[in-house]
N, C-alpha and C. Protein backbone atom coordinates (compact mmCIF):
# COMPACT_ATOMS: atom_id res chain seq x y z
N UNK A 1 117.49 58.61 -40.59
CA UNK A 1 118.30 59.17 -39.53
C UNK A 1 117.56 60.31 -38.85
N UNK A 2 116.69 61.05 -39.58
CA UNK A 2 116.01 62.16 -38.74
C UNK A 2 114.80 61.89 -38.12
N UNK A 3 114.24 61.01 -38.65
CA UNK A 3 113.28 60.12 -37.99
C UNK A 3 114.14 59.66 -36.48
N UNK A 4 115.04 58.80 -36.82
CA UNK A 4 115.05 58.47 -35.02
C UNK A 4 115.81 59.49 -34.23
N UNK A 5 115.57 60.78 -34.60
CA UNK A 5 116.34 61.79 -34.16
C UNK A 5 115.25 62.27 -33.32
N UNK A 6 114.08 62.40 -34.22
CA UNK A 6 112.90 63.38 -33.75
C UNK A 6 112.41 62.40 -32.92
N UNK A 7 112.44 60.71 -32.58
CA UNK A 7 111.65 59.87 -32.35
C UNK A 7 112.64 60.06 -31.26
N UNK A 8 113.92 59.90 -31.12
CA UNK A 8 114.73 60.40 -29.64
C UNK A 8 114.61 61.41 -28.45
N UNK A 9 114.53 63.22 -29.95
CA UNK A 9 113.90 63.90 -28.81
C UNK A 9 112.23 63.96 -28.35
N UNK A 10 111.59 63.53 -29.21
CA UNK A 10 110.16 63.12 -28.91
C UNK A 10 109.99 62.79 -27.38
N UNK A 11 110.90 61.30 -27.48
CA UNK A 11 111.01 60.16 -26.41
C UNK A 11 111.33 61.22 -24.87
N UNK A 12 112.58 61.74 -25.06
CA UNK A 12 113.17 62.45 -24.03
C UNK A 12 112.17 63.71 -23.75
N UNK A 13 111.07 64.66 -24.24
CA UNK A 13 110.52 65.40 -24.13
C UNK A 13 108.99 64.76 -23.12
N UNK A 14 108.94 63.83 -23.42
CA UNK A 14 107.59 63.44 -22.82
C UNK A 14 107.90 62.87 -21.38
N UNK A 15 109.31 61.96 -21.42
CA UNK A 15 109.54 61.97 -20.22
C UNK A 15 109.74 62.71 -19.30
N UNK A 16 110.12 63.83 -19.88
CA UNK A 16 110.33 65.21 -18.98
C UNK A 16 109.04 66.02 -18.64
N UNK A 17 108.37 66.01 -19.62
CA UNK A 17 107.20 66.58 -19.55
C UNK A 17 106.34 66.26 -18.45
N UNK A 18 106.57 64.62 -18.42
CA UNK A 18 105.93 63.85 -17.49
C UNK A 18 106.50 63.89 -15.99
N UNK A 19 107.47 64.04 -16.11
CA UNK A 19 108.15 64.40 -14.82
C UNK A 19 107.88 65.64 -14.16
N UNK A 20 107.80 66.67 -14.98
CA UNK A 20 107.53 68.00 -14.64
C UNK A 20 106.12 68.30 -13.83
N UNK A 21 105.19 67.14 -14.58
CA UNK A 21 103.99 67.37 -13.97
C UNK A 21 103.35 65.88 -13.02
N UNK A 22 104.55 65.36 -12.38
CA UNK A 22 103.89 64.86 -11.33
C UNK A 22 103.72 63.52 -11.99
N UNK A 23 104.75 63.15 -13.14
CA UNK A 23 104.18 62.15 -13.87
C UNK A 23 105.28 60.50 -13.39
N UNK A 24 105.63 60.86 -11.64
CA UNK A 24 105.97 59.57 -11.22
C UNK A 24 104.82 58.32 -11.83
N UNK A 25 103.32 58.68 -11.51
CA UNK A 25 102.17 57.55 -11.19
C UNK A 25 101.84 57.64 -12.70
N UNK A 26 102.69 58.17 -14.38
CA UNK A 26 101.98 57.94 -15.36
C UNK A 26 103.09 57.22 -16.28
N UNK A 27 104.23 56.95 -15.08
CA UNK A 27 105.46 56.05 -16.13
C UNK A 27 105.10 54.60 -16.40
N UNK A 28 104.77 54.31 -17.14
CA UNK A 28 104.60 52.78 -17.27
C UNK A 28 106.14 52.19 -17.34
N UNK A 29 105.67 50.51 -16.77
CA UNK A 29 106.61 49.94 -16.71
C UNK A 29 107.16 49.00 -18.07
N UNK A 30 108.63 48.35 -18.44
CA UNK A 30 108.68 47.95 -19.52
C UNK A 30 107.39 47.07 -19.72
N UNK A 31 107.25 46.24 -18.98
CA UNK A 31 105.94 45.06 -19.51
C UNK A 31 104.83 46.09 -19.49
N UNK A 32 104.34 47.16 -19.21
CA UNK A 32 103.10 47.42 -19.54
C UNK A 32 103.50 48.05 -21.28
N UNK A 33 104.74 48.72 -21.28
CA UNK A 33 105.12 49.71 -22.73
C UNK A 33 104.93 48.45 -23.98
N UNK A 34 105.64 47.21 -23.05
CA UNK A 34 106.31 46.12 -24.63
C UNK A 34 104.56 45.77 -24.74
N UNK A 35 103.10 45.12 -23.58
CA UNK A 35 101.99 45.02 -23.84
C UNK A 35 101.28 46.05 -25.13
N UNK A 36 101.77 47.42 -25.17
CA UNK A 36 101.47 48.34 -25.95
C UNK A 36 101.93 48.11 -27.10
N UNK A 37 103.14 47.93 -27.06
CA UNK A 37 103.69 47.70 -28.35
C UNK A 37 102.99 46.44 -29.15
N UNK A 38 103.03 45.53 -28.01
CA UNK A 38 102.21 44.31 -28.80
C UNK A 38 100.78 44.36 -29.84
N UNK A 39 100.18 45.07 -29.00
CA UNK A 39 98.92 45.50 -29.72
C UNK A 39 98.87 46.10 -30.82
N UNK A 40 100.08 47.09 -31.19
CA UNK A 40 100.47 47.93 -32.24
C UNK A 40 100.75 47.03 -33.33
N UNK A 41 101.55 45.62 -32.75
CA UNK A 41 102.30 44.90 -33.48
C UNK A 41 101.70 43.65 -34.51
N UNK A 42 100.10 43.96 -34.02
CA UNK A 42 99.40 43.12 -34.48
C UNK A 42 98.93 42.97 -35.85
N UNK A 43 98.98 44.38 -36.46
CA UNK A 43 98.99 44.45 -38.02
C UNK A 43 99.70 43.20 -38.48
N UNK A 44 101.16 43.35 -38.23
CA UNK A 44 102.84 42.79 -38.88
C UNK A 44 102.67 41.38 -39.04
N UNK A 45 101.00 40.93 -38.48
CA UNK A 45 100.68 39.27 -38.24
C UNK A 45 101.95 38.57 -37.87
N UNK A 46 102.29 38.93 -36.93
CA UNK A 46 103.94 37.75 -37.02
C UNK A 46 103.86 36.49 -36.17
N UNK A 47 104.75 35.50 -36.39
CA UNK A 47 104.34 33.99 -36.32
C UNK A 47 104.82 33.75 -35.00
N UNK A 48 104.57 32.75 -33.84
CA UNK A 48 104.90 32.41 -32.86
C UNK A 48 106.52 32.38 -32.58
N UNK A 49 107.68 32.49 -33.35
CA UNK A 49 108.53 32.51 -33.57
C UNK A 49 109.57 34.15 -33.18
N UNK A 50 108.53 34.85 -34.52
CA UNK A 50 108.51 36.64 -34.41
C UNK A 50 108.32 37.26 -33.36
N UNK A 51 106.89 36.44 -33.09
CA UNK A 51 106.42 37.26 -31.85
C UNK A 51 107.45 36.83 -30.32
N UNK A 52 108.01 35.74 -29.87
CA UNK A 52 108.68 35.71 -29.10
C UNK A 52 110.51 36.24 -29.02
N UNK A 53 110.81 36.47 -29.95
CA UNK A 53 112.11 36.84 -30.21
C UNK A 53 111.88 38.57 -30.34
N UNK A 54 110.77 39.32 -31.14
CA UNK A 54 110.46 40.59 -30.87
C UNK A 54 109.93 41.12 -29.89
N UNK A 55 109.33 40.47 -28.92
CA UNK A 55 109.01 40.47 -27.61
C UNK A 55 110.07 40.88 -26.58
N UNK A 56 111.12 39.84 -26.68
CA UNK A 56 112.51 39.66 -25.95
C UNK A 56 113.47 40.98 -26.34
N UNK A 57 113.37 41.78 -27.32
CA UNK A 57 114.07 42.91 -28.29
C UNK A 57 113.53 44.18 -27.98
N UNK A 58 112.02 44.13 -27.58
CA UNK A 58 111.42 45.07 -27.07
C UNK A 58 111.63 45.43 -25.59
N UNK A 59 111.06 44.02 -25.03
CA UNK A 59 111.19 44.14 -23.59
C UNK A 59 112.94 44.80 -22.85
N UNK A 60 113.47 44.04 -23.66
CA UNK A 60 115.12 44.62 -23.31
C UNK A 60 115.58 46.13 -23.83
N UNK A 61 114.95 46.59 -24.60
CA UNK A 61 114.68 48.01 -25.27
C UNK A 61 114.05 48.98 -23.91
N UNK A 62 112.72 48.75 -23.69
CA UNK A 62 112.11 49.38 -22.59
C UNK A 62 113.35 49.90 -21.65
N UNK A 63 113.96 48.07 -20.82
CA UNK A 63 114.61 48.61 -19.47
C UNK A 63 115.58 48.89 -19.73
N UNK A 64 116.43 49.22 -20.92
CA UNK A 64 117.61 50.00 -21.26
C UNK A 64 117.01 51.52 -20.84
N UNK A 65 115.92 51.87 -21.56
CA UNK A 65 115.81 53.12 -22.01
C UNK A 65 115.06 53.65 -20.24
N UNK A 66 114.89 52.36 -19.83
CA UNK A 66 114.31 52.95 -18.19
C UNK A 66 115.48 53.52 -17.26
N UNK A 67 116.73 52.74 -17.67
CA UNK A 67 117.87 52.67 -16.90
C UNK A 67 118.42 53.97 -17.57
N UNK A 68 118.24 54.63 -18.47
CA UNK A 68 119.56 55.72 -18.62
C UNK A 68 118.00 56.87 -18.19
N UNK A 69 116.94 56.58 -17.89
CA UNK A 69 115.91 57.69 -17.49
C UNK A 69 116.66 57.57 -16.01
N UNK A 70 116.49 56.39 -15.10
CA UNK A 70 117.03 56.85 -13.61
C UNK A 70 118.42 57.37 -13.63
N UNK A 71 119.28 56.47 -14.68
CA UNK A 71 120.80 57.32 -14.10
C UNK A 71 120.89 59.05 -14.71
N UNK A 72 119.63 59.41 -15.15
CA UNK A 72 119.70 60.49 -15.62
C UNK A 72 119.04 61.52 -13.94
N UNK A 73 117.88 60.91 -13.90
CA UNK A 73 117.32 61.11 -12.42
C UNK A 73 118.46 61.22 -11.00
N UNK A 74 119.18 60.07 -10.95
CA UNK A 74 119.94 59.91 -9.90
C UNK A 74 121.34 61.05 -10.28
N UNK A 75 121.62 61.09 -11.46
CA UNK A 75 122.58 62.55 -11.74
C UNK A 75 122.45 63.77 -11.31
N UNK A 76 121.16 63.62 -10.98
CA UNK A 76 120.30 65.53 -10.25
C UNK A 76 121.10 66.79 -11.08
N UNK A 77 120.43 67.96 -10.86
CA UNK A 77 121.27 68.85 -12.10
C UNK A 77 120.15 68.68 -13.20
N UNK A 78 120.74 69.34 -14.22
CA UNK A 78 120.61 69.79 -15.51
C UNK A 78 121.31 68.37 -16.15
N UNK A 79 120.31 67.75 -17.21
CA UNK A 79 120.69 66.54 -17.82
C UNK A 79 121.60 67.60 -19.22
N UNK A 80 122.65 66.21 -19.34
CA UNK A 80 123.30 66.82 -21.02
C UNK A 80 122.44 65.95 -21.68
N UNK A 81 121.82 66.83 -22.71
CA UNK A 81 120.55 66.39 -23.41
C UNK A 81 121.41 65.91 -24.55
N UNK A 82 122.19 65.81 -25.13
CA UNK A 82 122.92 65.78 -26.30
C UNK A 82 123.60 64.48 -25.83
N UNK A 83 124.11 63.86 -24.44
CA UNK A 83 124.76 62.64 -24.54
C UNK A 83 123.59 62.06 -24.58
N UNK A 84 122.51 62.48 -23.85
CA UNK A 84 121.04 61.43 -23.94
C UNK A 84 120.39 60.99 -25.02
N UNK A 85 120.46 62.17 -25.93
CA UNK A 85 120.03 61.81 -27.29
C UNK A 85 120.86 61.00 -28.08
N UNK A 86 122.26 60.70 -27.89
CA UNK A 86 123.15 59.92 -28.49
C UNK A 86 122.72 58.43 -27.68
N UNK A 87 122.87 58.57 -26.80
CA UNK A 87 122.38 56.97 -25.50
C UNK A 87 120.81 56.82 -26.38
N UNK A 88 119.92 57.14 -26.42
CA UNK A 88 118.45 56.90 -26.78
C UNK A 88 118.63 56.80 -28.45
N UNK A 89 119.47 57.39 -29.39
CA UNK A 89 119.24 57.11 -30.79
C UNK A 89 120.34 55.79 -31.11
N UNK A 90 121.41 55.24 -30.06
CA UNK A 90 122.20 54.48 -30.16
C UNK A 90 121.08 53.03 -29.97
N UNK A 91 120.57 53.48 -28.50
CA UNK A 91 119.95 52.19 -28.66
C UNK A 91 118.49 51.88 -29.14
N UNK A 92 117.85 52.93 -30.13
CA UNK A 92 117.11 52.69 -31.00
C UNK A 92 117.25 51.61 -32.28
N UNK A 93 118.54 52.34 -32.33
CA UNK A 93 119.47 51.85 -34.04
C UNK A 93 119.59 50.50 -33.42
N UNK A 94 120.24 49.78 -32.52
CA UNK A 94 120.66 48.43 -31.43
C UNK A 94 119.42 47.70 -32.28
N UNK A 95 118.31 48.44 -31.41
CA UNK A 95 116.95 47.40 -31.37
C UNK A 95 116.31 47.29 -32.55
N UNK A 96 116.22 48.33 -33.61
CA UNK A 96 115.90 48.32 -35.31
C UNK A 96 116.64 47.14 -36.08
N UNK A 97 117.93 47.15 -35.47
CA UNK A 97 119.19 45.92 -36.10
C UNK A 97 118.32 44.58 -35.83
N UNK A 98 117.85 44.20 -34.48
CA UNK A 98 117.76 43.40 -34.39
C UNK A 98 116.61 42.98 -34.81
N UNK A 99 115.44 43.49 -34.69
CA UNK A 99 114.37 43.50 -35.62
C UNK A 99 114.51 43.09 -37.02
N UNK A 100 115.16 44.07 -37.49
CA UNK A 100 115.54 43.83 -39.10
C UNK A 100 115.91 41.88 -39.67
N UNK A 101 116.50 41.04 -38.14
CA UNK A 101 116.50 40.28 -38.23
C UNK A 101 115.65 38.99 -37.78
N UNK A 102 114.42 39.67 -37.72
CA UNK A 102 113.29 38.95 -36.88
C UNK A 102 112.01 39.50 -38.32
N UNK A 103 111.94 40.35 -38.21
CA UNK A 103 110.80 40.92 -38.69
C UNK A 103 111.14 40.30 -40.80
N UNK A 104 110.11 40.18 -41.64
CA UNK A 104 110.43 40.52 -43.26
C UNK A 104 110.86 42.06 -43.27
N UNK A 105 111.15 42.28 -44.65
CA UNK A 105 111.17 43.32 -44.95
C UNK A 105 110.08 44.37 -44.90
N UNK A 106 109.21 43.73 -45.36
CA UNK A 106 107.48 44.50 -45.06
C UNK A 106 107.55 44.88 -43.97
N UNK A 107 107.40 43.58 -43.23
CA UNK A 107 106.73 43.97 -41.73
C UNK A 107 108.29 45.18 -41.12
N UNK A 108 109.24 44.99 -41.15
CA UNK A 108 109.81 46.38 -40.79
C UNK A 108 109.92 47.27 -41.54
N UNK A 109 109.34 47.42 -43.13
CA UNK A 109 108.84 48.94 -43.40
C UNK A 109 107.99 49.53 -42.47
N UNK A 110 106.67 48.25 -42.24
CA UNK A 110 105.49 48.99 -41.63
C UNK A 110 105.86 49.08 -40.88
N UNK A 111 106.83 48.90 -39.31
CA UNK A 111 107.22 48.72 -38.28
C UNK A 111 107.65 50.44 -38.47
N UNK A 112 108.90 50.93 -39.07
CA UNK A 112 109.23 52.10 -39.29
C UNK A 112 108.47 53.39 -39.49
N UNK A 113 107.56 52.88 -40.72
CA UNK A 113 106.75 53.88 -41.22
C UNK A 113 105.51 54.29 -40.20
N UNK A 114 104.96 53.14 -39.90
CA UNK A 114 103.36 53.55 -39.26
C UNK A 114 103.44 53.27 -37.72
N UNK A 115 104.13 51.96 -37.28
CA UNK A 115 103.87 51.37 -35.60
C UNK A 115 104.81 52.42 -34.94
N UNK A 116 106.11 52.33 -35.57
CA UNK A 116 107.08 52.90 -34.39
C UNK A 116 106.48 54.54 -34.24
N UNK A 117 106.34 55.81 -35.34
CA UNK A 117 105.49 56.77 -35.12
C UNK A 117 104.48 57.00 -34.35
N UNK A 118 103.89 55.92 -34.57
CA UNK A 118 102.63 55.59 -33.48
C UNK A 118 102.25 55.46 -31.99
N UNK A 119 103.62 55.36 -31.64
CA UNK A 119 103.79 54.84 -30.32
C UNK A 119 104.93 55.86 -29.65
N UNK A 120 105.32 56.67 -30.43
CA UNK A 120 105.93 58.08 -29.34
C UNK A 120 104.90 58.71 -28.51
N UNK A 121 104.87 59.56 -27.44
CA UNK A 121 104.48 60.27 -26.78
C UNK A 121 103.94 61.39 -27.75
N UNK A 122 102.28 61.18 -27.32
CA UNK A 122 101.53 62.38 -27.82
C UNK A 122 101.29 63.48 -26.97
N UNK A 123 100.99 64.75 -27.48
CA UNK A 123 100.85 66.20 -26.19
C UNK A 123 99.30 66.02 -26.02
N UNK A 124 98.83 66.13 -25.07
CA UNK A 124 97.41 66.27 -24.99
C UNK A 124 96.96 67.84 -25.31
N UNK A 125 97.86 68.54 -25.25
CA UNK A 125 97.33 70.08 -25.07
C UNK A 125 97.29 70.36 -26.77
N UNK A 126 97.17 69.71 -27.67
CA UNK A 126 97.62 70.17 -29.08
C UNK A 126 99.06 69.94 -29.53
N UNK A 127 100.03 69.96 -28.39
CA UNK A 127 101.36 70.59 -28.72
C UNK A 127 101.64 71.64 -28.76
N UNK A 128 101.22 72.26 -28.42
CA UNK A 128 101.68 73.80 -29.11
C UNK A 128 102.76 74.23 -28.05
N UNK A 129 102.76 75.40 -27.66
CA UNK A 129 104.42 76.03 -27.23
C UNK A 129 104.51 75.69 -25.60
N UNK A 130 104.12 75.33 -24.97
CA UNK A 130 103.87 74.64 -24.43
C UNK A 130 104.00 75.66 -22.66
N UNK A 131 103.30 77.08 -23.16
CA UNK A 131 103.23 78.03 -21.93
C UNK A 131 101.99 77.79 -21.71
N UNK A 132 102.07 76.65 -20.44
CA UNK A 132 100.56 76.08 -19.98
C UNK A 132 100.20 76.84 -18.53
């Protein structure tokens, strides 16, 4: 649970981050994010079967999470970060469910433990406090 907490505000911090600095031209689109993911996904060896049904789970993951970024955009103002983080950890948990039913057990440990970590938004600056 604190994992997709931190993996929520992670998510919501980079988009902002990215926004803040001009980061219209660095949003990728769902098919370029789910392409990313794919590559990640390549450890999990999964069978022509996996791979098209986790494909379909991802890709629909992306344009959820694209759609509550614009209706957050088109809201103008100060976002409530707290319904967003409920909208973004709701439909984390959605897309883990469905996985859970695609993926073995292995392959969604490793999915949890190593891919999904892997694929949040990194800081280029170190991270640190972020008075750039």
């Amino acid at each position: 649970m604190k994992k997709a907490l931190l993996f929520i505000a992670l998510v919501m911090m980079g988009a902002i981050a990215a926004q803040a600095q001009g980061g219209g031209m660095q949003r990728r689109t769902p098919e370029e994010r789910l392409k990313m993911t794919k590559e990640k996904l390549a450890d999990l060896k999964l069978d022509a079967s996996q791979t098209e049904k986790s494909d379909a789970v991802f890709l629909d993951f992306f344009k959820a999470q694209n759609k509550i970024f614009e209706d957050m955009r088109a809201g103008g103002g100060q976002p409530d970060r707290s319904a967003m983080r409920e909208k973004f950890q709701k439909l984390a948990e959605e897309r883990d469910e469905k996985l859970k039913g695609i993926f073995t057990a292995d392959q969604f440990k490793k999915w949890k433990d190593d891919i999904e970590p892997s694929l949040r938004p990194q800081r280029r600056n170190g991270g640190g406090g972020g008075n750039n």
